[in-house]
Protein backbone atom coordinates (compact mmCIF):
# COMPACT_ATOMS: atom_id res chain seq x y z
CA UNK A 1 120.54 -202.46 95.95
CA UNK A 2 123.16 -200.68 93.52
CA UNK A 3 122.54 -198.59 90.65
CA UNK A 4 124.20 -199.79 87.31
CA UNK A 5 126.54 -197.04 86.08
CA UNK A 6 127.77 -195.75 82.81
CA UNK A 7 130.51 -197.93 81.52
CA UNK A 8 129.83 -200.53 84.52
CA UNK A 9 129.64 -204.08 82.98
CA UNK A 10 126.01 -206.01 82.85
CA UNK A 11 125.81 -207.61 85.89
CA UNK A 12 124.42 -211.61 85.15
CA UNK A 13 121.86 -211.05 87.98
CA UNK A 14 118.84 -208.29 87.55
CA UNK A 15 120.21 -204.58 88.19
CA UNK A 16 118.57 -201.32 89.05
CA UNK A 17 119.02 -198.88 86.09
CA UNK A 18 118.00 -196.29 88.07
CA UNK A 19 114.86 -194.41 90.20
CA UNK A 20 112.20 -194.83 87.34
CA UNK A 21 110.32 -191.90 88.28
CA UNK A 22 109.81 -188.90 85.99
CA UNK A 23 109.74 -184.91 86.56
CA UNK A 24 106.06 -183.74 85.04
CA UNK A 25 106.43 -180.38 83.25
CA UNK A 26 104.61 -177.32 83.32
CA UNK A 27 103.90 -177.25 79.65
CA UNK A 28 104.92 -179.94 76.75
CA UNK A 29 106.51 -183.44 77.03
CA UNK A 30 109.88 -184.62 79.02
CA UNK A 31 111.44 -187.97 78.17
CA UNK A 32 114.72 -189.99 79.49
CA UNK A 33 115.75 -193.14 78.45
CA UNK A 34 116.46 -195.70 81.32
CA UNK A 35 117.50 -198.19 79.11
CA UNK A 36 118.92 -198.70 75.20
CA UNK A 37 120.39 -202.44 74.40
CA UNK A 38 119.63 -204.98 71.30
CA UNK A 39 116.25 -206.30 73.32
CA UNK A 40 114.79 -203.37 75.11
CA UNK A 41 113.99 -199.86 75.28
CA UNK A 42 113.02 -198.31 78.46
CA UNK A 43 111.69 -194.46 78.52
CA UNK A 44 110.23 -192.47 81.10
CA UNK A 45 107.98 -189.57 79.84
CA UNK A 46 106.43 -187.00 81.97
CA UNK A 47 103.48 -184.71 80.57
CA UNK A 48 101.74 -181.94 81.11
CA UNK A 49 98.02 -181.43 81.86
CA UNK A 50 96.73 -181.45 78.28
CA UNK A 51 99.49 -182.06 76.66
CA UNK A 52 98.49 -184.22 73.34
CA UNK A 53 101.09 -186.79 72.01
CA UNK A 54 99.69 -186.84 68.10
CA UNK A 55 98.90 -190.66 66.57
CA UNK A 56 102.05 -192.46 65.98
CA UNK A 57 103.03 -196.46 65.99
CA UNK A 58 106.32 -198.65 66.74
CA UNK A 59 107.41 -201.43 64.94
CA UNK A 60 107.85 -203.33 68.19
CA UNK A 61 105.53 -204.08 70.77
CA UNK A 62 105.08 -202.47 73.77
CA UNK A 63 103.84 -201.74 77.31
CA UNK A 64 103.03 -198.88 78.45
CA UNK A 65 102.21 -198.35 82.15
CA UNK A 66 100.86 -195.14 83.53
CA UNK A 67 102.66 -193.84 87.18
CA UNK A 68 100.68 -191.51 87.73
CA UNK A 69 97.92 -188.92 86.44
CA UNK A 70 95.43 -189.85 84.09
CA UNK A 71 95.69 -190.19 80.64
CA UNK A 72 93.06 -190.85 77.44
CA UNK A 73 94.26 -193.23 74.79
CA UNK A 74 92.95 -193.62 71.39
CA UNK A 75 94.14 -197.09 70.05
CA UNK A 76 93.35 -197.95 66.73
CA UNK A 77 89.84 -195.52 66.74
CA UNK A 78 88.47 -197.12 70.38
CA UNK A 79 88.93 -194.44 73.43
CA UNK A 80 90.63 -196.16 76.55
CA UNK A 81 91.11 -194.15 80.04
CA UNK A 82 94.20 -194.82 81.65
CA UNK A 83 94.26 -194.34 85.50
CA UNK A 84 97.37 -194.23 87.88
CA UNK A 85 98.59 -198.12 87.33
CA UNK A 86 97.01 -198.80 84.17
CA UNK A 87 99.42 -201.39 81.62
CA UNK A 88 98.81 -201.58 78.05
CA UNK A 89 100.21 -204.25 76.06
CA UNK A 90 100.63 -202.67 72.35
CA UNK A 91 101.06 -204.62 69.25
CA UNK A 92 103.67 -203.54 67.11
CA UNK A 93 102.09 -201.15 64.14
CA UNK A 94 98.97 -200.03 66.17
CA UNK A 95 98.41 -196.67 66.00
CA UNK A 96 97.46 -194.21 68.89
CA UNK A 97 97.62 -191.14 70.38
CA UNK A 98 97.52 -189.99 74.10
CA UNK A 99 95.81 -187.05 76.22
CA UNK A 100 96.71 -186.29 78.95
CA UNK A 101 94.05 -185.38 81.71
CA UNK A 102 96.50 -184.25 84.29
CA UNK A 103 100.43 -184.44 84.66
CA UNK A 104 101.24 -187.87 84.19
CA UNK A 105 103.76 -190.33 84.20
CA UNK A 106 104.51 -193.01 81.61
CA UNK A 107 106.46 -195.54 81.37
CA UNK A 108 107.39 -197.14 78.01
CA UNK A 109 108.85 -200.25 77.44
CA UNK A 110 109.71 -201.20 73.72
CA UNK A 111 110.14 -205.36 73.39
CA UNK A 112 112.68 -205.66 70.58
CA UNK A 113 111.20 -208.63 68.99
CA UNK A 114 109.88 -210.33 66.08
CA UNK A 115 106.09 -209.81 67.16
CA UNK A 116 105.24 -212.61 64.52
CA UNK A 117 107.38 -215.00 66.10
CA UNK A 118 106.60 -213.57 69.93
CA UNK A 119 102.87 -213.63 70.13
CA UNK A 120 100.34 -216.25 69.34
């Protein structure tokens, strides 16, 4: 399987972006976008062992799977642990804020949609 490069036109079968793996820092928060277009955003973040990521929201909804490490979520008030594998389907506006337990891996996937429209 190929790699899409930059400046390579869209394929109209699936491509690989790339290895969707992140580095985990020592200290803070690292973050790479795999993917930018008008229906999608793909990032990879990495996190350090007690790193905090304060309350914040999206306007889209999301998913958010966890690679590896462990993580504590607070969605909304309610405390969720996230384990190596864990995917979280987040509605657009809802707030929350992560922990993490141990270096961890996260992957986030923004939907670019109308959520009203989208979801039932």
């Amino acid at each position: 399987m190929r790699t899409m490069g930059e400046g390579e036109e869209k394929p109209s079968k699936g491509f690989l972006l790339r290895e969707a793996s992140a580095a985990t820092p020592r200290n803070g928060m690292l973050s790479r976008a795999l993917l930018d277009d008008a229906v999608t955003r793909v990032t990879l973040i990495g996190l350090a062992a007690g790193e905090r990521r304060a309350e914040h929201s999206s306007r889209f909804p999301a998913l958010l799977l966890l690679q590896g490490g462990s993580c504590e979520m607070h969605l909304a008030g309610d405390r969720v642990e996230l384990r190596q594998g864990s995917l979280m389907r987040l509605r657009a506006g809802l707030p929350y804020a992560l922990l993490a337990r141990e270096k961890s891996s996260l992957l986030l996937i923004l939907l670019k949609v109308d959520e009203e429209r989208w979801v039932p």
